[in-house]
N, C-alpha and C. Protein backbone atom coordinates (compact mmCIF):
# COMPACT_ATOMS: atom_id res chain seq x y z
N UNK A 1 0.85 -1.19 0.00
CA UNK A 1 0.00 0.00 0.00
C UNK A 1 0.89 1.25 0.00
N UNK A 2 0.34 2.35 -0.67
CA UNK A 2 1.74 3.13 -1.15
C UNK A 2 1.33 4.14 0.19
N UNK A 3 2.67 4.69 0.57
CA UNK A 3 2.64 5.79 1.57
C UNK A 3 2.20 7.34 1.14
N UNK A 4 1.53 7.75 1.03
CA UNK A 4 1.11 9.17 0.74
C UNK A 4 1.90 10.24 1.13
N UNK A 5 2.13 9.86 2.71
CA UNK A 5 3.03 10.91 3.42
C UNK A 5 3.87 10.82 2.90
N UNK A 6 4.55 10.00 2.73
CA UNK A 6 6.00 9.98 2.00
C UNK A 6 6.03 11.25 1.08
N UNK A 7 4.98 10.71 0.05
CA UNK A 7 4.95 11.01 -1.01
C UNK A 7 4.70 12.70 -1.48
N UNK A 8 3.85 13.04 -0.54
CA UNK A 8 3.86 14.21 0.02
C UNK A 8 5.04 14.94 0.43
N UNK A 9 5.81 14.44 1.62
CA UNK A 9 6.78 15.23 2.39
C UNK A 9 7.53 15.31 1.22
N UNK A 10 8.20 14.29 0.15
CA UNK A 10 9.13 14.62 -0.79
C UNK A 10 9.03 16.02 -1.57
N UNK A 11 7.64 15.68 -1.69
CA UNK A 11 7.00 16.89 -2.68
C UNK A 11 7.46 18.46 -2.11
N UNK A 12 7.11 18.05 -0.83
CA UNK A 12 7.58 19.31 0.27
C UNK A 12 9.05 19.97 0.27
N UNK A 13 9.75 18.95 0.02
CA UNK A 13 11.49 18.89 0.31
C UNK A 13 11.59 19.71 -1.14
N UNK A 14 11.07 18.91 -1.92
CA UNK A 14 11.30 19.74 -3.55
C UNK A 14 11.35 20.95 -3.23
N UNK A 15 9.89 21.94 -2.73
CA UNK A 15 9.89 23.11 -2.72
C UNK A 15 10.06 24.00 -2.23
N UNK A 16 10.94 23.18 -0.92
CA UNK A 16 11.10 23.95 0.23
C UNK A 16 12.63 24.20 0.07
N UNK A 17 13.14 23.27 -0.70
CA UNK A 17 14.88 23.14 -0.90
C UNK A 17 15.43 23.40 -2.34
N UNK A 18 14.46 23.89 -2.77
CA UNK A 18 14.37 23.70 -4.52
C UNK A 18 14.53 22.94 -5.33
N UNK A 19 14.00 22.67 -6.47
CA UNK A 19 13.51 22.24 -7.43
C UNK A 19 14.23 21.38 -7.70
N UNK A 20 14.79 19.77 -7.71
CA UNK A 20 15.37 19.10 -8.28
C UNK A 20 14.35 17.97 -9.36
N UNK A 21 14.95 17.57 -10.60
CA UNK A 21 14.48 16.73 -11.18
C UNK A 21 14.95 15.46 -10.88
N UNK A 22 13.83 14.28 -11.31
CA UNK A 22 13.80 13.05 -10.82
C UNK A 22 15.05 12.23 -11.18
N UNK A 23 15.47 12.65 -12.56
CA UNK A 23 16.62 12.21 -12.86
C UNK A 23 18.03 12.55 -12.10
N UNK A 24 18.26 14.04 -11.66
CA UNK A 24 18.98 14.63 -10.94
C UNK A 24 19.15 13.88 -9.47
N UNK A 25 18.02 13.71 -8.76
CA UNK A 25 17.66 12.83 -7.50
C UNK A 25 18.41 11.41 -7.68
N UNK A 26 18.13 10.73 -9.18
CA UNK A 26 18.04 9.18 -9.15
C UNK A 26 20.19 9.38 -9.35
N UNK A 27 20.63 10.12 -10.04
CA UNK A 27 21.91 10.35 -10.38
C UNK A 27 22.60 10.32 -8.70
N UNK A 28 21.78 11.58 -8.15
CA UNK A 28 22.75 11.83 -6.81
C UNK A 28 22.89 10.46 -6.26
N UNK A 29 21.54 9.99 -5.82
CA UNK A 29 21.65 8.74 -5.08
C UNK A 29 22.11 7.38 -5.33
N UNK A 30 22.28 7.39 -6.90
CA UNK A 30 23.13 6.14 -7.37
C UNK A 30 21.37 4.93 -7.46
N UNK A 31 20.53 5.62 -7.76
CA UNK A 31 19.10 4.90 -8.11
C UNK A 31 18.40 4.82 -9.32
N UNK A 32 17.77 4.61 -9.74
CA UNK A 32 16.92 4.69 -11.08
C UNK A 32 16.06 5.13 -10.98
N UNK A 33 15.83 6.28 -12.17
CA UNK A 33 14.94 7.16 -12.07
C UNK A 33 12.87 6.53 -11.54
N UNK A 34 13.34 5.08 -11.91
CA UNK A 34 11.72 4.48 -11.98
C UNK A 34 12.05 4.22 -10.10
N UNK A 35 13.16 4.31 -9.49
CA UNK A 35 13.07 4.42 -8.11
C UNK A 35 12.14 5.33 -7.88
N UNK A 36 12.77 6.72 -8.10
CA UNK A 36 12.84 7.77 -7.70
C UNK A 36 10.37 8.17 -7.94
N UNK A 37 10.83 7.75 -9.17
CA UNK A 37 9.10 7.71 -9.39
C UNK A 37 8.31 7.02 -8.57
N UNK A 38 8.47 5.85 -8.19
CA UNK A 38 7.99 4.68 -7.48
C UNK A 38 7.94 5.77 -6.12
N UNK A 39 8.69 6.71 -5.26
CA UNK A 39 8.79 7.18 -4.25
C UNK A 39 7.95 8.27 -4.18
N UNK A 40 7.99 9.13 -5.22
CA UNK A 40 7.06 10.38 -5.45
C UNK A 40 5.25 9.43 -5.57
N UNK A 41 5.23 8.30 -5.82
CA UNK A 41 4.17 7.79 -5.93
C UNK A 41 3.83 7.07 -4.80
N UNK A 42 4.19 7.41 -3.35
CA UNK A 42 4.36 6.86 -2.68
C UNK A 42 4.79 5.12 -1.67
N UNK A 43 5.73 5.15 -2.75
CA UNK A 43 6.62 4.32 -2.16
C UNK A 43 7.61 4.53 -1.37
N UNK A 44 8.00 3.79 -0.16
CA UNK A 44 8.88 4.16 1.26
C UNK A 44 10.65 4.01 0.28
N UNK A 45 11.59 4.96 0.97
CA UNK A 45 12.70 4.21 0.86
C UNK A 45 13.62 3.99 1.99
N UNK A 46 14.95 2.93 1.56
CA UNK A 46 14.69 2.19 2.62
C UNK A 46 15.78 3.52 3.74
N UNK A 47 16.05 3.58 4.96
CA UNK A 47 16.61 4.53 6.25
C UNK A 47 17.93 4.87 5.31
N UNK A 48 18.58 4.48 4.55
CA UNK A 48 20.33 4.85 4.11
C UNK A 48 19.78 6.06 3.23
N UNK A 49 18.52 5.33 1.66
CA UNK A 49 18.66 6.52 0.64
C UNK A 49 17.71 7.58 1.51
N UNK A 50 16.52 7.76 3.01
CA UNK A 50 16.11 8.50 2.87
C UNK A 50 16.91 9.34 3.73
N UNK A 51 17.86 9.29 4.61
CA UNK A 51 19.18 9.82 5.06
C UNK A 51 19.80 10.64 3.60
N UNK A 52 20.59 9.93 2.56
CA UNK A 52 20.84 10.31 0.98
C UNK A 52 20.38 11.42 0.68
N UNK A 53 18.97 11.27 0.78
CA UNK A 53 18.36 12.26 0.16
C UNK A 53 17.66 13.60 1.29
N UNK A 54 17.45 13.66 2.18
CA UNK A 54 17.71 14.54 3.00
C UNK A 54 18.91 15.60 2.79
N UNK A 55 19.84 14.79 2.77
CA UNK A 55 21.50 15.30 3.06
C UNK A 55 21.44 16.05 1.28
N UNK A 56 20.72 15.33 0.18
CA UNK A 56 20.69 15.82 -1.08
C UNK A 56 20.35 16.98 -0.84
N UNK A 57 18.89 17.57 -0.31
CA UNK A 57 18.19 18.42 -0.73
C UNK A 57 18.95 19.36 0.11
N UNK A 58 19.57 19.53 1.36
CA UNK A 58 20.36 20.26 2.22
C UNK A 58 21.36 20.86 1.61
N UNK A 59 22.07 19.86 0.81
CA UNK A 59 23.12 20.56 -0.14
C UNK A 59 23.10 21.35 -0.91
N UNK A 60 21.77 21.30 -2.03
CA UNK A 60 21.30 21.64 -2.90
C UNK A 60 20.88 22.82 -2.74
N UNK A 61 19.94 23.08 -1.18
CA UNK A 61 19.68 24.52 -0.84
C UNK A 61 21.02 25.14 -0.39
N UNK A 62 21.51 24.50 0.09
CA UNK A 62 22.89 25.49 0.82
C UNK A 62 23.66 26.11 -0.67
N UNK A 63 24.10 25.49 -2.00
CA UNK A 63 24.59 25.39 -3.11
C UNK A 63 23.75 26.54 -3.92
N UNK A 64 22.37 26.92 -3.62
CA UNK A 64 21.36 27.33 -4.61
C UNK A 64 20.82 28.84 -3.74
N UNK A 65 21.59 29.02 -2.43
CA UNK A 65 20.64 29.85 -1.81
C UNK A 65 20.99 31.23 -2.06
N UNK A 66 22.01 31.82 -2.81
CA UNK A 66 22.44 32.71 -3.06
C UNK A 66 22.69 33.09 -4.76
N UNK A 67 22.44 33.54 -5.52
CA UNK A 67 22.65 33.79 -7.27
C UNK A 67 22.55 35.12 -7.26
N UNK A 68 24.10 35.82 -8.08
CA UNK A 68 24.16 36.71 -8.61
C UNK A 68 23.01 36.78 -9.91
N UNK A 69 22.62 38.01 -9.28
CA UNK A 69 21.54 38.95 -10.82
C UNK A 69 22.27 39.52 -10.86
N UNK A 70 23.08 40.53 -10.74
CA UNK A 70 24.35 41.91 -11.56
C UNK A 70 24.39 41.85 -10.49
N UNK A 71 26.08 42.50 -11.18
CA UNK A 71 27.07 42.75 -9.91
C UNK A 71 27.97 44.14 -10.33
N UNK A 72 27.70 44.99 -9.82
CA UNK A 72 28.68 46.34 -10.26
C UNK A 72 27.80 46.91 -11.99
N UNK A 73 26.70 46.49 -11.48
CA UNK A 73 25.92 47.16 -12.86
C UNK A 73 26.08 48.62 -12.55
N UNK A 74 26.39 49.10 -13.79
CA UNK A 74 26.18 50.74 -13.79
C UNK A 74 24.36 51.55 -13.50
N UNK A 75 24.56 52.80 -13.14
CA UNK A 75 23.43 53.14 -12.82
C UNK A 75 23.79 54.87 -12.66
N UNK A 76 22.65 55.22 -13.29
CA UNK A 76 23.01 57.32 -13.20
C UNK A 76 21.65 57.92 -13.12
N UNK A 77 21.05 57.36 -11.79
CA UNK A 77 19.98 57.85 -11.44
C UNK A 77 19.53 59.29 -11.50
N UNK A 78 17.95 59.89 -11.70
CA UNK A 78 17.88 60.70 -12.04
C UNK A 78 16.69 61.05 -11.77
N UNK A 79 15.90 62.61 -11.02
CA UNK A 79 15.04 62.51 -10.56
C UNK A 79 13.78 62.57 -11.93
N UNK A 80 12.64 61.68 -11.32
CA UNK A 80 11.61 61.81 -12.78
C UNK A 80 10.45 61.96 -11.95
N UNK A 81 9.88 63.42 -11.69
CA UNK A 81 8.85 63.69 -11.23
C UNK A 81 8.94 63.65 -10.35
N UNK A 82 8.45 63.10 -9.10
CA UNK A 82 8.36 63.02 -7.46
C UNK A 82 9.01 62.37 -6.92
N UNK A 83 9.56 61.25 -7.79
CA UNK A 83 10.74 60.06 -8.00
C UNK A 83 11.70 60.04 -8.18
N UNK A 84 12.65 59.23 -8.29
CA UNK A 84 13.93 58.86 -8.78
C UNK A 84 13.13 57.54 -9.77
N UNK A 85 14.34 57.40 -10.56
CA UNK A 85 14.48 56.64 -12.30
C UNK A 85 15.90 55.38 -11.50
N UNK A 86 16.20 54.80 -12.40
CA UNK A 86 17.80 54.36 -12.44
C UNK A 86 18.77 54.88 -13.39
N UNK A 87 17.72 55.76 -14.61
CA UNK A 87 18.72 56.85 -15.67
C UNK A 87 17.70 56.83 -16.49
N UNK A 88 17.75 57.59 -17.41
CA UNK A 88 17.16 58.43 -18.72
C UNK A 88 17.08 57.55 -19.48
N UNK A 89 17.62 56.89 -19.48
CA UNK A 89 17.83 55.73 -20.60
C UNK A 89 17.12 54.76 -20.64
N UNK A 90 15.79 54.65 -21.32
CA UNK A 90 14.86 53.33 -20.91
C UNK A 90 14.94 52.69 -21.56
N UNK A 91 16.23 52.07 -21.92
CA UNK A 91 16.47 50.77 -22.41
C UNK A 91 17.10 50.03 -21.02
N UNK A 92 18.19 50.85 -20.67
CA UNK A 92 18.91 50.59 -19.59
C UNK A 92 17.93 50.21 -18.08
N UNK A 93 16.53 51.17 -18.30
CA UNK A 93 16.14 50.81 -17.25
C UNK A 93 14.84 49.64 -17.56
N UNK A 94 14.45 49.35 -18.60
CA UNK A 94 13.68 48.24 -18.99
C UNK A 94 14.63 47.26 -18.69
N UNK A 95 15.91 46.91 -18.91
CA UNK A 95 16.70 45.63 -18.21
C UNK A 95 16.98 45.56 -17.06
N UNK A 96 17.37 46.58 -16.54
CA UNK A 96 17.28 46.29 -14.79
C UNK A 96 15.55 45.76 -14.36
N UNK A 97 14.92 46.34 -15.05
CA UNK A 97 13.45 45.96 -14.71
C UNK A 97 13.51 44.22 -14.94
N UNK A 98 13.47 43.85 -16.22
CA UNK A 98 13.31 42.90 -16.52
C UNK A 98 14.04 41.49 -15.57
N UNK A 99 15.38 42.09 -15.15
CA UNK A 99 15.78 41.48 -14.22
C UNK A 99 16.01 41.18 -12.72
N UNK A 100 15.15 42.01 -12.26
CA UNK A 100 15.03 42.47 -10.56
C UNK A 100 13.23 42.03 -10.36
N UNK A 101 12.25 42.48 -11.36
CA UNK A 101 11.11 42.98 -10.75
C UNK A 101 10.88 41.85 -10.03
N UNK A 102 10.55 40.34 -10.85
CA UNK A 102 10.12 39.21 -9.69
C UNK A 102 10.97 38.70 -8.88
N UNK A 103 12.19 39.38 -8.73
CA UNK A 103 13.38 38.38 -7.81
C UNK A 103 12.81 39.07 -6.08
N UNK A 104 13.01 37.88 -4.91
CA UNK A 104 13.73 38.64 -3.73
C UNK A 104 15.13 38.08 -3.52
N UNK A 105 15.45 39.17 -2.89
CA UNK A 105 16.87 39.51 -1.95
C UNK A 105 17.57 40.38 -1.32
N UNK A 106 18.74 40.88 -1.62
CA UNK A 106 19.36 41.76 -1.32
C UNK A 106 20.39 42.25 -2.39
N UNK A 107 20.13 43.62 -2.43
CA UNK A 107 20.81 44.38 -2.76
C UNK A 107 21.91 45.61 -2.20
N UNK A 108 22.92 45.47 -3.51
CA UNK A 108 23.92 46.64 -2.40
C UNK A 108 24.40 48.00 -3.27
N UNK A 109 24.22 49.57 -3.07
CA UNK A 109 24.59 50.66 -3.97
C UNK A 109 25.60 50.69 -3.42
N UNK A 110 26.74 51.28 -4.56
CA UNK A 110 28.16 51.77 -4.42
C UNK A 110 28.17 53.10 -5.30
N UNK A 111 29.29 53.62 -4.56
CA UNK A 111 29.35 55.31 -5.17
C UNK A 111 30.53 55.04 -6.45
N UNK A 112 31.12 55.94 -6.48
CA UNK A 112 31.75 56.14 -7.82
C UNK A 112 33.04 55.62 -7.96
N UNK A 113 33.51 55.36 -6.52
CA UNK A 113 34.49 54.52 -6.49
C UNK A 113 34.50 52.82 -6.37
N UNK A 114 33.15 52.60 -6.41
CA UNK A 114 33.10 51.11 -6.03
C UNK A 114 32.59 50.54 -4.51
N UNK A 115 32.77 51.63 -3.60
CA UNK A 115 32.46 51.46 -2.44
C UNK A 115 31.10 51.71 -1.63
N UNK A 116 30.95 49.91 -1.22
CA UNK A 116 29.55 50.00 -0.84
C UNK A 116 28.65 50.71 -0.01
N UNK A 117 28.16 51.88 -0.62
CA UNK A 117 27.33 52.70 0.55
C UNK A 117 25.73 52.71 1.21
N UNK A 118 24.83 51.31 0.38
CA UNK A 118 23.54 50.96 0.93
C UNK A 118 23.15 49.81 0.78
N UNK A 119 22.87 49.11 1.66
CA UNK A 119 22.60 47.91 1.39
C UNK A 119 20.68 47.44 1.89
N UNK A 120 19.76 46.69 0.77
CA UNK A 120 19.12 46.54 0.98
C UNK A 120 18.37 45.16 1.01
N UNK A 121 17.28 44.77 1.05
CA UNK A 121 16.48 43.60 0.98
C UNK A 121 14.95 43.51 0.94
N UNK A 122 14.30 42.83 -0.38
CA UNK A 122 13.14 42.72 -0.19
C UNK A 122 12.69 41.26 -0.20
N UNK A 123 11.20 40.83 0.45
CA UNK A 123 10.68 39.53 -0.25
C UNK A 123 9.93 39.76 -0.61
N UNK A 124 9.84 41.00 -2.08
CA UNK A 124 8.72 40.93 -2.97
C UNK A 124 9.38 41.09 -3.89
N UNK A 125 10.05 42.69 -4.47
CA UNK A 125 10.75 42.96 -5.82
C UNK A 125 11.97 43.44 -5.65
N UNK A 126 12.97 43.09 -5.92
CA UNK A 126 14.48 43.69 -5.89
C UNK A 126 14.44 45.31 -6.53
N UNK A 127 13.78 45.03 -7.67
CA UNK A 127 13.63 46.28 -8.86
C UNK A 127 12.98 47.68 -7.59
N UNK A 128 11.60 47.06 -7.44
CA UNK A 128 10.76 47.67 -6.92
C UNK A 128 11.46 48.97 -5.32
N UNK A 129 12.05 47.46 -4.79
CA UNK A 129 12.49 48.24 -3.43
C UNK A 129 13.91 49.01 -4.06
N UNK A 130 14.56 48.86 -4.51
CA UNK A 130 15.93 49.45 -4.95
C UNK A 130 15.46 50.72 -5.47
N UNK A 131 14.16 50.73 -6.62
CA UNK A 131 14.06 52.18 -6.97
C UNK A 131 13.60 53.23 -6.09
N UNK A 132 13.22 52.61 -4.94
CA UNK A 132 12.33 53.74 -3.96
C UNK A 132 13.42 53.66 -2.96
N UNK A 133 14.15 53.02 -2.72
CA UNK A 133 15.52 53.49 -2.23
C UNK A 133 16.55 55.14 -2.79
N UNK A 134 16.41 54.77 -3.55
CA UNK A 134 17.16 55.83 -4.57
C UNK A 134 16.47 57.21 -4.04
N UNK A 135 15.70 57.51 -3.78
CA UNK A 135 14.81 58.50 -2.74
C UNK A 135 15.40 58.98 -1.46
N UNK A 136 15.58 57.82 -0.36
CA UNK A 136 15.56 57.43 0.81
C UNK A 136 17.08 58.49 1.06
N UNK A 137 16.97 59.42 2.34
CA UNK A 137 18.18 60.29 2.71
C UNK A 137 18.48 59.52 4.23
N UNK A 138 19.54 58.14 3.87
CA UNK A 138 20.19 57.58 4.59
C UNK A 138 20.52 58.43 5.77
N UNK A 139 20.71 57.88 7.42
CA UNK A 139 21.93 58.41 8.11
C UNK A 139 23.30 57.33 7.91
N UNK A 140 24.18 58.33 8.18
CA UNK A 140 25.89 57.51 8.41
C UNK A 140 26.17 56.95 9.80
N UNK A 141 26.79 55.76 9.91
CA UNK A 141 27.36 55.39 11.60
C UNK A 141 26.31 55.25 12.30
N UNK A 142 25.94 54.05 11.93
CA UNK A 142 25.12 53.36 12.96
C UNK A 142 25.26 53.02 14.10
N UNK A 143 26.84 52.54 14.27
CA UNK A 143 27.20 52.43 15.78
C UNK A 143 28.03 53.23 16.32
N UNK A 144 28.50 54.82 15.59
CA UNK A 144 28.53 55.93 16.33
C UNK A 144 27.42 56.89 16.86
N UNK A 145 28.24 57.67 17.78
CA UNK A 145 27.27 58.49 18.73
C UNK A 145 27.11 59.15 17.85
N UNK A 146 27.61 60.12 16.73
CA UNK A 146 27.34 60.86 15.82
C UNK A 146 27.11 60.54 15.00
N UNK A 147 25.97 61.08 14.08
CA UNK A 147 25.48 60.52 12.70
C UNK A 147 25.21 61.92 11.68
N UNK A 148 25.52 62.04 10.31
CA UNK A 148 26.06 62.69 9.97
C UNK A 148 24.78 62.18 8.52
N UNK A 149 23.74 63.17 8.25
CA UNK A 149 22.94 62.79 7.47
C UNK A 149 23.62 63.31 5.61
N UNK A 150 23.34 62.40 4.90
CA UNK A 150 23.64 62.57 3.82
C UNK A 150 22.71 62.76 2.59
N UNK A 151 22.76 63.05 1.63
CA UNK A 151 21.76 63.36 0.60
C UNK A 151 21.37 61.98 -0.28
N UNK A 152 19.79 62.48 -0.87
CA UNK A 152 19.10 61.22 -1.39
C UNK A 152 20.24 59.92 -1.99
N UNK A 153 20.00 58.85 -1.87
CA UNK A 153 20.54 57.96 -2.39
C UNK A 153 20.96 58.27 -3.84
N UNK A 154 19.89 58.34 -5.13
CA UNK A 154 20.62 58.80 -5.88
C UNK A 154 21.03 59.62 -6.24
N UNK A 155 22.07 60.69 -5.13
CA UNK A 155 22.86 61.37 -5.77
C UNK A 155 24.10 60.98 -5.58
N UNK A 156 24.43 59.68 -5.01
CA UNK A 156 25.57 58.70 -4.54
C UNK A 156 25.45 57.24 -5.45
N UNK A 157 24.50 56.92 -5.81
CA UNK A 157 24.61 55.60 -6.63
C UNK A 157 25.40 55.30 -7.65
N UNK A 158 26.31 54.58 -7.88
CA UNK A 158 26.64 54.75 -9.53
C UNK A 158 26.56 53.19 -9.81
N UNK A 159 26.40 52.17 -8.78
CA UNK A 159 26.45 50.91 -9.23
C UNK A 159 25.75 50.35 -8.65
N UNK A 160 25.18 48.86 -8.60
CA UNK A 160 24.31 48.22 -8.35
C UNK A 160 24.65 46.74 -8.29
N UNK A 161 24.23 45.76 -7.03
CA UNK A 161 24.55 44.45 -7.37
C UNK A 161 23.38 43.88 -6.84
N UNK A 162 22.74 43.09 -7.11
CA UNK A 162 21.53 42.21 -6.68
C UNK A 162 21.64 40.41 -6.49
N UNK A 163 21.16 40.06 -5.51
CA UNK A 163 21.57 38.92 -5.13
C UNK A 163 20.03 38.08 -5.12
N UNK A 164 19.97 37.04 -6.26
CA UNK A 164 18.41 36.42 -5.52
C UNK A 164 19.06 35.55 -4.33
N UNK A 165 17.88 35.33 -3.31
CA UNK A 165 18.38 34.45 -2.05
C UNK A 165 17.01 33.78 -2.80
N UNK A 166 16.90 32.58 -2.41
CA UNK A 166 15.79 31.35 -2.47
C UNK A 166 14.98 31.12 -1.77
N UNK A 167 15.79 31.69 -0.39
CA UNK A 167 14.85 30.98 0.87
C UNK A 167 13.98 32.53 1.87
N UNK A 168 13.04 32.55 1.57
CA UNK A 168 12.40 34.00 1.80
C UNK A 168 12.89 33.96 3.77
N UNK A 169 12.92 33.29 3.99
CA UNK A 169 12.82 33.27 5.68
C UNK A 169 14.62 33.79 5.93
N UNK A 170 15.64 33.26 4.69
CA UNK A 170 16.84 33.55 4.78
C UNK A 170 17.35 35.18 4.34
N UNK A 171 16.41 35.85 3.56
CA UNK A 171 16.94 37.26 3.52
C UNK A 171 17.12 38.29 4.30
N UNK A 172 16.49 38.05 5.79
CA UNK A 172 16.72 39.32 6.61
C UNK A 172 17.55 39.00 7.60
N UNK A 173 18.11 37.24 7.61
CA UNK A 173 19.34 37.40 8.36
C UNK A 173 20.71 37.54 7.50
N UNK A 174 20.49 37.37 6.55
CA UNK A 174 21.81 37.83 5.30
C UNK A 174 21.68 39.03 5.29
N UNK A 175 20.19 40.09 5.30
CA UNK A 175 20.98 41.06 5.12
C UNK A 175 21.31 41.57 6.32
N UNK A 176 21.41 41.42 7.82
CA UNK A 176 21.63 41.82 8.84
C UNK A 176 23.19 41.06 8.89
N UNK A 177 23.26 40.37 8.99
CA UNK A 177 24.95 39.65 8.44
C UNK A 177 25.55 40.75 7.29
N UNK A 178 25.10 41.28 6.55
CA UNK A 178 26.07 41.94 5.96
C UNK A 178 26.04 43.36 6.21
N UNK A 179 25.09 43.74 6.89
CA UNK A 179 25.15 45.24 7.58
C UNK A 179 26.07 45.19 8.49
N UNK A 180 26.05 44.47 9.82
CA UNK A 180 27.14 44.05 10.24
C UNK A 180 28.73 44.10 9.70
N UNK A 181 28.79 43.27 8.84
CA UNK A 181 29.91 43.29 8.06
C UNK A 181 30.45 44.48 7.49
N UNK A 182 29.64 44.92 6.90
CA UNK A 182 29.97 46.72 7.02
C UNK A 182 30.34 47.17 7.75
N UNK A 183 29.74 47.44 8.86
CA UNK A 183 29.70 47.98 10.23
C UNK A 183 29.03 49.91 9.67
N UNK A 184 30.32 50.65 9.79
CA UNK A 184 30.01 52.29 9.68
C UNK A 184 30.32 52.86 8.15
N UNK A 185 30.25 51.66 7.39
CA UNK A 185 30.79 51.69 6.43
C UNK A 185 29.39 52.32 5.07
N UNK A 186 28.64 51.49 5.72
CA UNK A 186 27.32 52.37 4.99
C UNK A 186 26.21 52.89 5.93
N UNK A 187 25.40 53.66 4.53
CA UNK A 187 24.55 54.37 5.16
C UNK A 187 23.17 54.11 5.27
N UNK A 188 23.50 53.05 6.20
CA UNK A 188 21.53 52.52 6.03
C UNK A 188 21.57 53.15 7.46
N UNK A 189 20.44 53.50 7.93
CA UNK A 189 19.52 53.68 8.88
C UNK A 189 20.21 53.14 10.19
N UNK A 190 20.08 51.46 10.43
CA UNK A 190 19.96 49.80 10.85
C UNK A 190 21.20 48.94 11.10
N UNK A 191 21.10 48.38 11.96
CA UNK A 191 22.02 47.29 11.91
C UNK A 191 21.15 46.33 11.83
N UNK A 192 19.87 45.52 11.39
CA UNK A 192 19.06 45.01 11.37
C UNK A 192 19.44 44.25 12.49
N UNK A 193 18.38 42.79 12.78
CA UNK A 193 18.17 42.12 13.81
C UNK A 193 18.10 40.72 13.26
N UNK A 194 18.66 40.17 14.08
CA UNK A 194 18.76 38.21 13.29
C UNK A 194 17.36 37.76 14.04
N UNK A 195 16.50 36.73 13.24
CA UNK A 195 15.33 36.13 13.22
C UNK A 195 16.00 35.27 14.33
């Protein structure tokens, strides 16, 4: 009688650890793919491959949880109406669109030298939150007594890097890990707070 739960929880592991195919699964584990089917159809396997495959999908998220979208993309923001743009150029800004709007993660602005001065994070649109950033009049030194306010974001932006993360529950301690890591180095607001 086939196990459901099984068959289920796998289903779970898929989407919770991302997406592997059956063939990919039957490869890692040294099984055949009509295993691997037989299991999604609820069939048990036996304590070694479901150990295997645990340890698979663990890897797989740890391996998958971070992907560069641009890194040191250019950017010459510019105010458009009540707003900020990412530049005049709407070709330039139809591809940042195209490539941020459905991602989450974190993102980081650098000024003209390369050096990172905002770092952000969404779990809805990378595009979305980054352009209404470009607005936002940061303070400096978060963990000094003095803070030293600076002008709208984009009049400091010149580059851009975006990171999809995978795991929505994992972006606000990455980006609090890398505010940290900064330390006084940029100008967010925050040292955020670990979940």
């Amino acid at each position: 009688m086939p196990n459901h739960i099984f068959s289920a929880l796998l289903e779970a592991l898929r989407e919770e650890y991302g997406t592997l195919t059956r063939a990919e699964i039957a490869s890692e584990l040294g099984v055949s793919i009509g295993t691997v089917h037989n299991w999604s159809r609820g069939a048990e396997p036996n304590k070694t491959n479901l150990r295997k495959l645990i340890d698979l999908f663990k890897n797989h998220q740890a391996s998958t949880l971070i992907k560069p979208i641009l890194e040191f993309h250019p950017v010459k923001p510019e105010v458009s109406g009540k707003s900020w743009c990412f530049s005049s150029d709407a070709r330039a800004v139809a591809l940042l669109k195209a490539k941020l709007e459905r991602k989450k993660g974190v993102y980081v602005f650098y000024d003209t030298s390369g050096k990172a001065i905002y770092l952000g994070k969404t779990e809805a649109s990378l595009y979305g939150e980054a352009k209404q950033r470009l607005s936002a009049v940061p303070n400096k030194a978060i963990y000094l007594p003095i803070k030293a306010k600076v002008g709208a974001m984009g009049h400091r932006a010149s580059f851009i890097s975006a990171y999809e993360v995978s795991i929505p529950a994992a972006i606000k301690n990455l980006e609090t890990f890398m505010l940290r890591a900064f330390a006084n180095d940029l100008y967010n607001k925050n040292g955020g707070h670990f979940q």
